[in-house]
N, C-alpha and C. Protein backbone atom coordinates (compact mmCIF):
# COMPACT_ATOMS: atom_id res chain seq x y z
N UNK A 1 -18.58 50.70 2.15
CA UNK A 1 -19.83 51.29 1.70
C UNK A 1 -20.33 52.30 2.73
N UNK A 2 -21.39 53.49 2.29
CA UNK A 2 -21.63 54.25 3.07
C UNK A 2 -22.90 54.14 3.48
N UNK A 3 -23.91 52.94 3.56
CA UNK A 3 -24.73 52.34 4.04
C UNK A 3 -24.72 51.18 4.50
N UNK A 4 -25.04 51.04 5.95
CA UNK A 4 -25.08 50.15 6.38
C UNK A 4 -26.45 49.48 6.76
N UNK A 5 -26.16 48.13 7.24
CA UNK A 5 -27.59 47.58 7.88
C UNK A 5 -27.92 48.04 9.10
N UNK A 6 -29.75 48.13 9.13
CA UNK A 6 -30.36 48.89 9.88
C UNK A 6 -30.55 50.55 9.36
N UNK A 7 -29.89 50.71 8.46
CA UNK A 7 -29.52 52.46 8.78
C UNK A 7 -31.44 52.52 7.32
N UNK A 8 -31.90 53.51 8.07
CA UNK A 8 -32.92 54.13 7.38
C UNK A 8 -32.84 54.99 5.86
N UNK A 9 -33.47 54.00 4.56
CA UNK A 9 -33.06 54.82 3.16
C UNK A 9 -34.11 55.34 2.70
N UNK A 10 -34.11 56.54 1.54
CA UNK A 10 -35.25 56.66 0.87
C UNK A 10 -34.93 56.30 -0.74
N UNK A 11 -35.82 55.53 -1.66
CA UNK A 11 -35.35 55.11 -3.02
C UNK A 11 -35.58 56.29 -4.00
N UNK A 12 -34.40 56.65 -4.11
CA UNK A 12 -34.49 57.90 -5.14
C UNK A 12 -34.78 57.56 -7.24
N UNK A 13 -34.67 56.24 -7.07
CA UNK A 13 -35.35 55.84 -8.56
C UNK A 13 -35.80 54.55 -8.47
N UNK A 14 -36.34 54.52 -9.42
CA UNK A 14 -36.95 53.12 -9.99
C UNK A 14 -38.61 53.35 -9.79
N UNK A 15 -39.25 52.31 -10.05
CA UNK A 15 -40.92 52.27 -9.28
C UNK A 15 -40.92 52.20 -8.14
N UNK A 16 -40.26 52.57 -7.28
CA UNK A 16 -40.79 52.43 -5.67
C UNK A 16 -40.11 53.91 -5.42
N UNK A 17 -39.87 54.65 -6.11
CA UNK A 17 -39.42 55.89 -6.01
C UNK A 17 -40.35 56.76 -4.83
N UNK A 18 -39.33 56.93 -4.16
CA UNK A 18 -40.36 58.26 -2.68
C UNK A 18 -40.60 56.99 -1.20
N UNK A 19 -40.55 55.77 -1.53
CA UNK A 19 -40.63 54.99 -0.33
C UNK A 19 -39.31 54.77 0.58
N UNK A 20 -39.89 54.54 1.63
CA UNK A 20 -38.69 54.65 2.61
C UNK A 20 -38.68 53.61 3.20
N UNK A 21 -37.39 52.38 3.61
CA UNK A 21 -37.84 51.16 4.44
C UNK A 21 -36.60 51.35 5.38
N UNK A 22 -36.13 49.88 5.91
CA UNK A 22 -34.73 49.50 6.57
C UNK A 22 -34.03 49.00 5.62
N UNK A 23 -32.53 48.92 5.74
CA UNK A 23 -31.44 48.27 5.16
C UNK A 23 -31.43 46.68 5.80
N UNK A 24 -31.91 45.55 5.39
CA UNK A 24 -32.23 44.17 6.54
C UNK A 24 -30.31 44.04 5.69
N UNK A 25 -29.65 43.55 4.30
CA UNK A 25 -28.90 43.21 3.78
C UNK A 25 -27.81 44.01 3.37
N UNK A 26 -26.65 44.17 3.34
CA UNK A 26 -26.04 44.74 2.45
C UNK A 26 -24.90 43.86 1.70
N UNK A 27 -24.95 43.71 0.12
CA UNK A 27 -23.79 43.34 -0.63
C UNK A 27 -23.01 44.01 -1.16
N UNK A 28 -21.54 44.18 -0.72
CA UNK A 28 -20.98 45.51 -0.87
C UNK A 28 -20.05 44.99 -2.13
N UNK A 29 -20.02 43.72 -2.67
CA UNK A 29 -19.53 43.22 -3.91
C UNK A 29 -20.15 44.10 -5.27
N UNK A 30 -21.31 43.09 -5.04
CA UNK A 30 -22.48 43.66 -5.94
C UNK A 30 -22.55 45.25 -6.06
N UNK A 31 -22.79 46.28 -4.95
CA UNK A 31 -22.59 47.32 -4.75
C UNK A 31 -24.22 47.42 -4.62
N UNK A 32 -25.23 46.68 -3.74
CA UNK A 32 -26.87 46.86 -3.73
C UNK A 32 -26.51 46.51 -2.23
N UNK A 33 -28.07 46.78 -2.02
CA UNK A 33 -28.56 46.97 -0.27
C UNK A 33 -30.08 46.16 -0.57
N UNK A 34 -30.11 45.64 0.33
CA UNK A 34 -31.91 44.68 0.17
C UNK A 34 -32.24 45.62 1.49
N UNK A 35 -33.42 46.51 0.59
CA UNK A 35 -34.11 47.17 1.57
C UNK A 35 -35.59 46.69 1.76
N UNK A 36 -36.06 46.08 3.48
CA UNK A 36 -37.39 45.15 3.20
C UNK A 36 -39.08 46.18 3.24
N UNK A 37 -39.61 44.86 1.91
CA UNK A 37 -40.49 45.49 1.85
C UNK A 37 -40.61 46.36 0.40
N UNK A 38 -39.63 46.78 -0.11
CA UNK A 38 -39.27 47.47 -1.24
C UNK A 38 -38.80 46.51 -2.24
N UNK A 39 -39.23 47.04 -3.58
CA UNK A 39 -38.42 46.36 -5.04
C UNK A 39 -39.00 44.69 -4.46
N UNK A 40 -40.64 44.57 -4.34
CA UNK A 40 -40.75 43.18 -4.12
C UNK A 40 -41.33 42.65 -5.32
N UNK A 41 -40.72 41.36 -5.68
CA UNK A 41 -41.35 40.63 -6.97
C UNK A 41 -41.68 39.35 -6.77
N UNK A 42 -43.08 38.84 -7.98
CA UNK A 42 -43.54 37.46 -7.51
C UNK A 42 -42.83 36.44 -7.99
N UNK A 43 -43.14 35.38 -7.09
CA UNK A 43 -42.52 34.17 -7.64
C UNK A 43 -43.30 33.32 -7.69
N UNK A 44 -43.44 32.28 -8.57
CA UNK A 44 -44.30 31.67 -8.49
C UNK A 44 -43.80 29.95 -7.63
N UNK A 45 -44.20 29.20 -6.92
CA UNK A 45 -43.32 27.98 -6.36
C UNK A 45 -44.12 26.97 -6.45
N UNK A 46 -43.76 26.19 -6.83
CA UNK A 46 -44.31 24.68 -6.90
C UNK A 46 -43.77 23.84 -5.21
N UNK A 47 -45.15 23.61 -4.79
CA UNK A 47 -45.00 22.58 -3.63
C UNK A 47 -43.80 22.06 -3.27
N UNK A 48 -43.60 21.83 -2.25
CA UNK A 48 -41.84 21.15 -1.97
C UNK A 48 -42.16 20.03 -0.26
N UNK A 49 -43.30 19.33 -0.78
CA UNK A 49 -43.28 18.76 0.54
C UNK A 49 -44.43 18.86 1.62
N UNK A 50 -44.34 18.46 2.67
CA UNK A 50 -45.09 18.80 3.64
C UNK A 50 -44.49 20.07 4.55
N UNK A 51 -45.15 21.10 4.64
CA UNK A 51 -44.67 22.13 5.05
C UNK A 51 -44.46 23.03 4.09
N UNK A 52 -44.34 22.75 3.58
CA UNK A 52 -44.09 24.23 2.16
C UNK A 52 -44.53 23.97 1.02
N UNK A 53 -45.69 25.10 1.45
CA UNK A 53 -47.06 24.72 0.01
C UNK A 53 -46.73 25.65 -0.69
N UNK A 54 -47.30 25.42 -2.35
CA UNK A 54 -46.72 26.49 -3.53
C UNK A 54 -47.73 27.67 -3.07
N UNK A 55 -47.43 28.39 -4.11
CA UNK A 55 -48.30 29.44 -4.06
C UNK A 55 -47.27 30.70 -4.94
N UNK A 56 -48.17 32.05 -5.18
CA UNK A 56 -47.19 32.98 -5.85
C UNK A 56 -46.61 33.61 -4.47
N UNK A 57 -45.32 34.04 -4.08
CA UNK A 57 -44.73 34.08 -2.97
C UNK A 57 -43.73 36.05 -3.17
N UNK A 58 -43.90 36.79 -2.84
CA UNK A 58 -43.39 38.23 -2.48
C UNK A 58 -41.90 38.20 -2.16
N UNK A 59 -41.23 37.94 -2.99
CA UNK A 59 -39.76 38.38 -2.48
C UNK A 59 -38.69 39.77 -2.77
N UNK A 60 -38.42 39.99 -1.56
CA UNK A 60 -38.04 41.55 -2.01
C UNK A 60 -36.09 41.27 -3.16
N UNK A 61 -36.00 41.86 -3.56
CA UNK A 61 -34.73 42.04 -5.01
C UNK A 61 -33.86 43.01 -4.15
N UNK A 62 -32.67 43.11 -4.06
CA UNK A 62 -31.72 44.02 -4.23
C UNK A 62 -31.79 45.22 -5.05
N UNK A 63 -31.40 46.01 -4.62
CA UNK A 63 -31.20 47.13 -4.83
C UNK A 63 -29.80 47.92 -5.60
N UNK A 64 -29.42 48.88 -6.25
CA UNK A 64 -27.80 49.59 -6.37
C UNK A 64 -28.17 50.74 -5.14
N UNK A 65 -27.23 50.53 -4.75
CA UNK A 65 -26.61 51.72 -3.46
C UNK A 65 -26.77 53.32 -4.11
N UNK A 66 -26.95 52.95 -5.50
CA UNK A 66 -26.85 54.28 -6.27
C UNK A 66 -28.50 55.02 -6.22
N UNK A 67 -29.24 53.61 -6.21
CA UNK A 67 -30.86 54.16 -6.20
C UNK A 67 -31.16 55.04 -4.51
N UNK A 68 -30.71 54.76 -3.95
CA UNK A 68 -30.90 54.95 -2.62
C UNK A 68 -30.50 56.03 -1.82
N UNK A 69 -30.69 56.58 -0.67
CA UNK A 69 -30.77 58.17 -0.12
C UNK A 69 -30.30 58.19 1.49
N UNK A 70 -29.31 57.80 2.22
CA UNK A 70 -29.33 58.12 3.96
C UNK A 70 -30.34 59.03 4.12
N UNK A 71 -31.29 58.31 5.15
CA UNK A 71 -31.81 59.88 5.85
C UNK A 71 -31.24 59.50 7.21
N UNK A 72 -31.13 61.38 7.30
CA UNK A 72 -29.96 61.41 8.58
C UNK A 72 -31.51 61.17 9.95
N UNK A 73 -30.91 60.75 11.06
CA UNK A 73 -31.46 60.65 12.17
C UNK A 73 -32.10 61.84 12.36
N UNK A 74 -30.85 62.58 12.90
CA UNK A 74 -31.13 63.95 13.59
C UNK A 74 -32.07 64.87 12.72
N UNK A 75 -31.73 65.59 11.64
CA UNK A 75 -32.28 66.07 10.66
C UNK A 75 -33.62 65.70 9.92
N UNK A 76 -34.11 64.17 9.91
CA UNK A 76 -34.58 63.30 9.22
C UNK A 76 -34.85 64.02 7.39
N UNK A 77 -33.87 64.19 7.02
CA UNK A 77 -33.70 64.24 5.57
C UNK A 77 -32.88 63.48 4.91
N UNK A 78 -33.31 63.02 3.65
CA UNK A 78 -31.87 62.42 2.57
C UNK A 78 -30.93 63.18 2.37
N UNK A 79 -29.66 62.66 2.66
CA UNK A 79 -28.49 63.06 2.45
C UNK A 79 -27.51 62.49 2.29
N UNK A 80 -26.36 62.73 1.83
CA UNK A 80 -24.75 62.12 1.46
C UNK A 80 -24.38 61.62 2.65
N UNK A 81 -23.77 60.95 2.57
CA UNK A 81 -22.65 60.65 3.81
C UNK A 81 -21.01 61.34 3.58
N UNK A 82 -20.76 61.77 4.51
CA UNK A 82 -19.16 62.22 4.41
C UNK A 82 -18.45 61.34 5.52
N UNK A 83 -17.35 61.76 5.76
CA UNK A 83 -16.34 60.75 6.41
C UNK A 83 -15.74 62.19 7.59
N UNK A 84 -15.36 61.57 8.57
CA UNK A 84 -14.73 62.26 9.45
C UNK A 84 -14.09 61.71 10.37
N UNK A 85 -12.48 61.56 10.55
CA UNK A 85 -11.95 61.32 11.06
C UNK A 85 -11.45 61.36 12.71
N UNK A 86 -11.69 60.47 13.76
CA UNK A 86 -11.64 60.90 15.47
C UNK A 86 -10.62 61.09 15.80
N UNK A 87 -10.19 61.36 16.76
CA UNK A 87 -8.84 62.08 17.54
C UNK A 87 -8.03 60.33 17.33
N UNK A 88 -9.61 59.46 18.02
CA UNK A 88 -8.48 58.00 18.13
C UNK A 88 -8.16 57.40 16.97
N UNK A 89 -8.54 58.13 15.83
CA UNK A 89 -8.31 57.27 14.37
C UNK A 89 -8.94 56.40 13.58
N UNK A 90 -10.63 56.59 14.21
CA UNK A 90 -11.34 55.64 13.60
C UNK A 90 -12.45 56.69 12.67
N UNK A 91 -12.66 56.08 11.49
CA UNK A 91 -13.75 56.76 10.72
C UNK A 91 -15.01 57.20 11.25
N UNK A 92 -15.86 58.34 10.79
CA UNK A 92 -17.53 58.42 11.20
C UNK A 92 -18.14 59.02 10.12
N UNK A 93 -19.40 58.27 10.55
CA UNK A 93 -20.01 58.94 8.66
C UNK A 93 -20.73 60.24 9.73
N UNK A 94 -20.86 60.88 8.58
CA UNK A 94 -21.22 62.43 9.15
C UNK A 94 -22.11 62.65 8.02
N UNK A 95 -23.50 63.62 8.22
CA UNK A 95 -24.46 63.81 7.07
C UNK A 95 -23.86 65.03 6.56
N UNK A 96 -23.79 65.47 5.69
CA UNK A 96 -23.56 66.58 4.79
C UNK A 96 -24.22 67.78 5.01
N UNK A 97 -25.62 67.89 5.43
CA UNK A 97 -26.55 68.51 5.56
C UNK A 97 -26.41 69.00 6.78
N UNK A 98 -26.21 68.50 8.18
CA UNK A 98 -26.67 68.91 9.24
C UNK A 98 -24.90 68.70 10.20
N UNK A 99 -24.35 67.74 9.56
CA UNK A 99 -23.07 67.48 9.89
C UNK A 99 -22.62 67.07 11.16
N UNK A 100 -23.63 66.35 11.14
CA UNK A 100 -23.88 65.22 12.70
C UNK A 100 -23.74 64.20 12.67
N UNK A 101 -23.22 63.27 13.64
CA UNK A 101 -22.67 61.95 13.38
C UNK A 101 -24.07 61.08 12.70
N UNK A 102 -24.00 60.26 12.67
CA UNK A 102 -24.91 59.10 12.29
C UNK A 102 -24.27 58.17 12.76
């Protein structure tokens, strides 16, 4: 995948469209990223004890990798990721835009 955790997104659809959070998750099965804070929905919980009282409770949902935007560091804009290959043979994502590592 060309997002990783930690790396800074912006949500290019859905209702949270234009917000920007962190990557805390990524499921690269699924093909979504749990970005926190974003895409949060209620739950409602029934008591479970001493220590964990019900209440309606904020949990953030997964995401598709498809809704979502790299913004590059350097640049700080949304952009693609590309691939670029090192002398020693290991991959680097590179922004499209400014064409600087990330």
């Amino acid at each position: 995948m060309k997002i990783k955790r930690g790396d800074k997104v912006k949500i290019t659809a859905g209702r949270d469209k234009g917000r920007v959070g962190t990557v805390d998750k990524v499921y690269p099965r699924e093909e979504k990223v749990l970005v926190g804070g974003v895409n949060l929905f209620k739950r409602h919980l029934k008591p479970r004890g001493e220590g964990k009282p019900g209440g309606i409770v904020e949990i953030p949902r997964p995401l598709p990798v498809a809704n979502v935007a790299l913004i590059c560091p350097k640049c700080n804009q949304p952009t693609r990721v590309g691939w670029q290959v090192s002398k020693e043979g290991e991959k680097l994502r590179i922004c499209k835009k400014c064409q600087n590592l990330i």
